[in-house]
Protein backbone atom coordinates (compact mmCIF):
# COMPACT_ATOMS: atom_id res chain seq x y z
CA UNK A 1 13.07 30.02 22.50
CA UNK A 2 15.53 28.39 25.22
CA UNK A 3 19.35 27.88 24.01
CA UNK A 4 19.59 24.07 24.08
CA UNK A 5 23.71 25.01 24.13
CA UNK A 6 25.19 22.49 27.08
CA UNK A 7 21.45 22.26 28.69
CA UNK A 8 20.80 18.59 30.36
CA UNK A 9 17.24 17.36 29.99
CA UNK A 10 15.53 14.44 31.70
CA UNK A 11 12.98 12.41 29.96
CA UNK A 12 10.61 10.06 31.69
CA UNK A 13 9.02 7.43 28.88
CA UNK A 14 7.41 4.05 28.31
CA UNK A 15 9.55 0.85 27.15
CA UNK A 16 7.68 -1.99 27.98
CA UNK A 17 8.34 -5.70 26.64
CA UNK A 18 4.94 -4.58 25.29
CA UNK A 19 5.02 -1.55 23.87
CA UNK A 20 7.81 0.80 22.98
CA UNK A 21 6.70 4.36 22.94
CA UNK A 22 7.47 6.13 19.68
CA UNK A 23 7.36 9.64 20.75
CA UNK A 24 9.36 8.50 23.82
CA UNK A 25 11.75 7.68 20.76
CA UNK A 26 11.04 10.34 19.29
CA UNK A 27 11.93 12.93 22.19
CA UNK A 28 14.88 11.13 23.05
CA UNK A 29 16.09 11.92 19.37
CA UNK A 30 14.86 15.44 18.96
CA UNK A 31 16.68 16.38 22.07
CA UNK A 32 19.92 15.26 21.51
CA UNK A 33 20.22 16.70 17.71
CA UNK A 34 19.68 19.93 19.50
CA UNK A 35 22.51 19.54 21.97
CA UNK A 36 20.56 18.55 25.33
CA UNK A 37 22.50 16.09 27.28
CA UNK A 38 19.66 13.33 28.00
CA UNK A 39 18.89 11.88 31.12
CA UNK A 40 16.64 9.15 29.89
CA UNK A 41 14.45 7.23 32.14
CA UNK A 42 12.35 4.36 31.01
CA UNK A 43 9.86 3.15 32.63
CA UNK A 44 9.56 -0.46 32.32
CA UNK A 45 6.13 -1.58 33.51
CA UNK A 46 2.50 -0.37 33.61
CA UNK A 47 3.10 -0.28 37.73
CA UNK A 48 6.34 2.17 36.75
CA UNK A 49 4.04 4.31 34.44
CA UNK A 50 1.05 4.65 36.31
CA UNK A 51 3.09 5.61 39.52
CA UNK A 52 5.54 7.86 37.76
CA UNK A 53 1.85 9.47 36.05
CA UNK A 54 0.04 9.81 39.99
CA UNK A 55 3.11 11.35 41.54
CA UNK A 56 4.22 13.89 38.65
CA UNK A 57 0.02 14.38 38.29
CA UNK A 58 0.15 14.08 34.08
CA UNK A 59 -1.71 12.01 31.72
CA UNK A 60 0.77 10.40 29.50
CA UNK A 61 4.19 9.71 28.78
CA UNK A 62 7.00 10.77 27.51
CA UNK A 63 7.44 13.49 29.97
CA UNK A 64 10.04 16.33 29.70
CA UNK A 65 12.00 18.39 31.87
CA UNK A 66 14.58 20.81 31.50
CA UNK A 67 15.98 22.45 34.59
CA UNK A 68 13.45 22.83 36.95
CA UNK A 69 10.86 22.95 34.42
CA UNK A 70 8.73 20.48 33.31
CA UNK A 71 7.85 21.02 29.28
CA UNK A 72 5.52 18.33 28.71
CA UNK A 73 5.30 15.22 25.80
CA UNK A 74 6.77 15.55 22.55
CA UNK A 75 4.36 18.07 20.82
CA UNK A 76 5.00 20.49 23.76
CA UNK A 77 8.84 19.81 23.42
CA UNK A 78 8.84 20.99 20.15
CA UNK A 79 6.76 24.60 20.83
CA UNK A 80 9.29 24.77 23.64
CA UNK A 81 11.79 24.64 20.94
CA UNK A 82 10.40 26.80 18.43
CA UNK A 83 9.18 24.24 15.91
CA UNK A 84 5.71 23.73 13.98
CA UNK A 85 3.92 20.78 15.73
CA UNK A 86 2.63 18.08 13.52
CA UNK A 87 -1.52 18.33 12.84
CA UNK A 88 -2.98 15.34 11.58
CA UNK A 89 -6.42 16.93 10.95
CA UNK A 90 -4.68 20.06 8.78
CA UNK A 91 -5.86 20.36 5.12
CA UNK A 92 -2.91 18.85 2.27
CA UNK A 93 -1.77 18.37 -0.81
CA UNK A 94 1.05 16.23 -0.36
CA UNK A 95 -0.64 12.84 -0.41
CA UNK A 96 -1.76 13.08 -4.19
CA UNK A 97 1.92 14.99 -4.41
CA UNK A 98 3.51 12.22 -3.24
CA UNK A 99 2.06 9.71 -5.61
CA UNK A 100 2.31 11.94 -8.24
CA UNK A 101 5.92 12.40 -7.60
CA UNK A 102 6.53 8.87 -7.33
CA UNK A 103 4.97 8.17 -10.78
CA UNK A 104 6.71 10.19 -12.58
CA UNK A 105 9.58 8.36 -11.12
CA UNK A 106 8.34 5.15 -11.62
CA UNK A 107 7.25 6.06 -15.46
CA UNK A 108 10.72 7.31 -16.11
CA UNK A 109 12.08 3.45 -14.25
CA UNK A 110 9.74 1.96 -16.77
CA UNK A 111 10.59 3.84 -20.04
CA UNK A 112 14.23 3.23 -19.58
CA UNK A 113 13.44 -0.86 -19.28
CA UNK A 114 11.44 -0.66 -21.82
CA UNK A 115 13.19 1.96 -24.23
CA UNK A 116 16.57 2.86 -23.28
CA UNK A 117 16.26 5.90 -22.73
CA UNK A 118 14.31 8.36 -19.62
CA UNK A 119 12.51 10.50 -22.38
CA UNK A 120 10.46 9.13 -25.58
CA UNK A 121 6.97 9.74 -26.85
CA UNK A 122 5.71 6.55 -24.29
CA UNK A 123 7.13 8.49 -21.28
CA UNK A 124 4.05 10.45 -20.51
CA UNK A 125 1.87 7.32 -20.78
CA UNK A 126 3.86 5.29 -18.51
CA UNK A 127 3.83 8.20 -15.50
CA UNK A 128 0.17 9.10 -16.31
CA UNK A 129 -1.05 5.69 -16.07
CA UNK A 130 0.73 5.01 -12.99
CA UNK A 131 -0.45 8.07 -11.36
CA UNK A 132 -3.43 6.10 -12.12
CA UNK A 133 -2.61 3.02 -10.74
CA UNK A 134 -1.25 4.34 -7.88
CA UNK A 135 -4.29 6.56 -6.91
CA UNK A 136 -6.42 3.82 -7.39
CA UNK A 137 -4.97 1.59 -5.30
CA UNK A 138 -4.99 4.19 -2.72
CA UNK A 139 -8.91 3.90 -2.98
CA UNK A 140 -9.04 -0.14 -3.18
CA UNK A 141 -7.52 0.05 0.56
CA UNK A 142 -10.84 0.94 1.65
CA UNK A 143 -13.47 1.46 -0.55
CA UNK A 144 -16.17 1.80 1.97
CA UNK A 145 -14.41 5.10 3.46
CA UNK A 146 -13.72 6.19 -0.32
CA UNK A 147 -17.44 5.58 -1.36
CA UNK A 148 -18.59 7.44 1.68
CA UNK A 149 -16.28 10.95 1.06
CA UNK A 150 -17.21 10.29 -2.66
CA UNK A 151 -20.67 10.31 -2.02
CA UNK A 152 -20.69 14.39 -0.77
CA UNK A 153 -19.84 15.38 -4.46
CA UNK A 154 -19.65 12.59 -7.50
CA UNK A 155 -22.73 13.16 -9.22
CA UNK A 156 -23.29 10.18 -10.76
CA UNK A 157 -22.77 8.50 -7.43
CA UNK A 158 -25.50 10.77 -5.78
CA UNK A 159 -27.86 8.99 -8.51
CA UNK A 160 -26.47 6.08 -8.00
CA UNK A 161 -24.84 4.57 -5.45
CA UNK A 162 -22.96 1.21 -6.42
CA UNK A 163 -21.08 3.83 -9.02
CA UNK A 164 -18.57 4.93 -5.51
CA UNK A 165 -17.72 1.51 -5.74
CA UNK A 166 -17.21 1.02 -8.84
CA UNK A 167 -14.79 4.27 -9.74
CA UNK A 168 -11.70 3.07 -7.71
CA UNK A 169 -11.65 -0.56 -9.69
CA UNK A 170 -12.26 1.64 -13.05
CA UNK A 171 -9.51 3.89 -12.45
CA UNK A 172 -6.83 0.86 -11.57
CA UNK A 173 -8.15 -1.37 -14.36
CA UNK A 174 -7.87 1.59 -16.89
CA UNK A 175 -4.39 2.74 -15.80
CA UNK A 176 -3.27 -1.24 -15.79
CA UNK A 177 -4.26 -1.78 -19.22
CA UNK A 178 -3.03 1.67 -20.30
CA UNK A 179 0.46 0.91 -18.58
CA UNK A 180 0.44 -2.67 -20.71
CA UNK A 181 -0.85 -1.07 -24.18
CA UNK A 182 -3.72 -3.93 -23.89
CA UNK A 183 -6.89 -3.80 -24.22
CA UNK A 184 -7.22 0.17 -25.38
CA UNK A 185 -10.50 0.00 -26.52
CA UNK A 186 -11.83 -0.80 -23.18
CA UNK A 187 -9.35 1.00 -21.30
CA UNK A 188 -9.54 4.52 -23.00
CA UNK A 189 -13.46 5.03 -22.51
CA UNK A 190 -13.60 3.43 -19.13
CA UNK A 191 -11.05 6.23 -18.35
CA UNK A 192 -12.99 9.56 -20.49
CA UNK A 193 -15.86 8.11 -18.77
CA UNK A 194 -14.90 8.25 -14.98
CA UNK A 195 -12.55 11.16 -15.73
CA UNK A 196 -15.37 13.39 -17.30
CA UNK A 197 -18.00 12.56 -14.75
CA UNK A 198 -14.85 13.10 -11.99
CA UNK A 199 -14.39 16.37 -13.37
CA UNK A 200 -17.72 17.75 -13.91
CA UNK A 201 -18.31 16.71 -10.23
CA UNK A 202 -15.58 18.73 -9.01
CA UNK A 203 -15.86 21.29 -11.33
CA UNK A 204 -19.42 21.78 -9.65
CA UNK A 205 -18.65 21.21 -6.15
CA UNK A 206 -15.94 23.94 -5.51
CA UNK A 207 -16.22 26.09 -8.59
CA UNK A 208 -19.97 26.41 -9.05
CA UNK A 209 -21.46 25.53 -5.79
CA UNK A 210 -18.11 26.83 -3.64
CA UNK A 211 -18.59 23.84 -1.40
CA UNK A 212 -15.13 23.24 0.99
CA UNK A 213 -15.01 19.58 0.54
CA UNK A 214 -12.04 16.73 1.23
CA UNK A 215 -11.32 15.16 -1.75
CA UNK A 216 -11.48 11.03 -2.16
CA UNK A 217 -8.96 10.99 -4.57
CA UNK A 218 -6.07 9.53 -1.83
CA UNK A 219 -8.67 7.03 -0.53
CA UNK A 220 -11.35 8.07 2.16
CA UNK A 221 -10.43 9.49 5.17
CA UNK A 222 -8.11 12.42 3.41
CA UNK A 223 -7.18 15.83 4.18
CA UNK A 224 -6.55 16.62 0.79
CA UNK A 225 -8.89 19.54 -0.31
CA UNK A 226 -11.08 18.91 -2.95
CA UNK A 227 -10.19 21.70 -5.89
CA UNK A 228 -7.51 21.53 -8.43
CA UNK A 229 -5.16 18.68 -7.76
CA UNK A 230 -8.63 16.17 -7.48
CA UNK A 231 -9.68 18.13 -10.84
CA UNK A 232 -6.13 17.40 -12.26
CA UNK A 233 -6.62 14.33 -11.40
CA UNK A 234 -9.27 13.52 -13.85
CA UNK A 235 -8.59 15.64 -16.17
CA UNK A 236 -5.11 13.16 -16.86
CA UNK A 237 -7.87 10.24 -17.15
CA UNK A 238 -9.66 12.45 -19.66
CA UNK A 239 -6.56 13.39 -21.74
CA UNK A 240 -5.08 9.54 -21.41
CA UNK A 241 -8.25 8.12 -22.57
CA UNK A 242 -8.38 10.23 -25.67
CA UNK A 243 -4.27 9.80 -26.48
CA UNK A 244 -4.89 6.10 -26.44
CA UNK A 245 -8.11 6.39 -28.55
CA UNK A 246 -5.96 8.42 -31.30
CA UNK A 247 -2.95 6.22 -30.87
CA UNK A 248 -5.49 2.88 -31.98
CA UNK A 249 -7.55 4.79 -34.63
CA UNK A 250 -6.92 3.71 -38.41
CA UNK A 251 -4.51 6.19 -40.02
């Protein structure tokens, strides 16, 4: 890796009244946190880009040079420098992470408005049912991408098809009313419903018929692996539908 100690480095990038480049930005910043005095150029018009592009013979901008050396765009900067290079396309789990994360935050918000204190007996109802809210809504976005990643291993949905569009306004509704304490006797089956065909689904897809799947449970269009978190998933809908059941039952 080159010592970016007292090194001067020239970047050529887009910054139109148009468009503003982001990983023009984004080299501009990476550089000097590592100690490069920048030389930046911007290139003002599509005449300035396309010339700058014909006479230095790339393809796109931002373009880097250290030295004599040209290094590239942004991506290239960064292997220059030693670092891991952002992949959209690589499998994660930090999607459905992130929203579980952020319920549990939001659950503990809403038990201390509602109870005065982070921790009671309603504090795993408020974070599971807005882990529920939350990954529905991430399916409502676009439920024509969800139903079509859906479709390669629900099988209900397989049998029937309107069922991939259904699911995502099922899961929301349920976690809604759950998250309100209304309506439990429609909210508690709708949720052991969807969350035992969810699981069964899974549990077939990767367990049974080791199929290597992307799970719909962030909304089509994931990288998320289908496997345990999606199974979690609906196996939280299957324990929050039968908590609310026992919390309404006589006696």
């Amino acid at each position: 890796m080159a010592s970016s100690i007292q090194q001067s480095a020239r970047v050529y990038r887009m910054k139109t009244a148009e468009h503003m480049c982001p990983f023009g930005l984004k080299t501009v910043d990476l550089l000097k946190r590592k100690g490069f005095t920048v030389d930046d150029h911007t290139l003002t018009s599509r005449d300035e880009v396309d010339t700058f592009k014909e006479k230095e013979r790339v393809d796109s901008t931002p373009q880097v040079y250290i030295g004599d050396s040209r290094i590239g765009g942004y991506e290239e900067l960064r292997k220059h420098l030693g670092m891991s290079v952002p992949n959209a396309n690589e499998t994660t789990y930090r999607p459905v992470l992130a929203i579980f994360a952020v319920a549990l935050l939001i659950g503990l918000s809403i038990n201390w408005a509602v109870q005065g204190s982070l921790l009671t007996a309603r504090t795993p109802e408020f974070v599971f049912s807005t882990a529920m809210v939350l990954l529905g809504l991430q399916k409502i976005q676009d439920v024509e991408s969800f139903s079509n990643m859906f479709l390669n291993y629900d099988l209900l949905a397989q049998r029937y098809v309107p069922y991939s569009y259904f699911y995502p306004y099922a899961e929301t509704l349920a976690g809604l009313l759950m998250l309100a304490g209304a309506l439990i006797w429609l909210a508690a089956p709708l949720a052991l419903f969807v969350g035992t065909v969810g699981a069964a689904s899974v549990f077939k897809a990767v367990y049974i018929d080791k199929r290597e799947l992307k799970c719909a449970c962030v909304g089509g269009n994931s990288n998320v692996p289908l496997g345990f978190v999606s199974l979690t998933e609906n196996l939280v809908m299957i324990a929050m539908g039968l908590w609310m059941l026992l919390r309404i039952l006589p006696g």
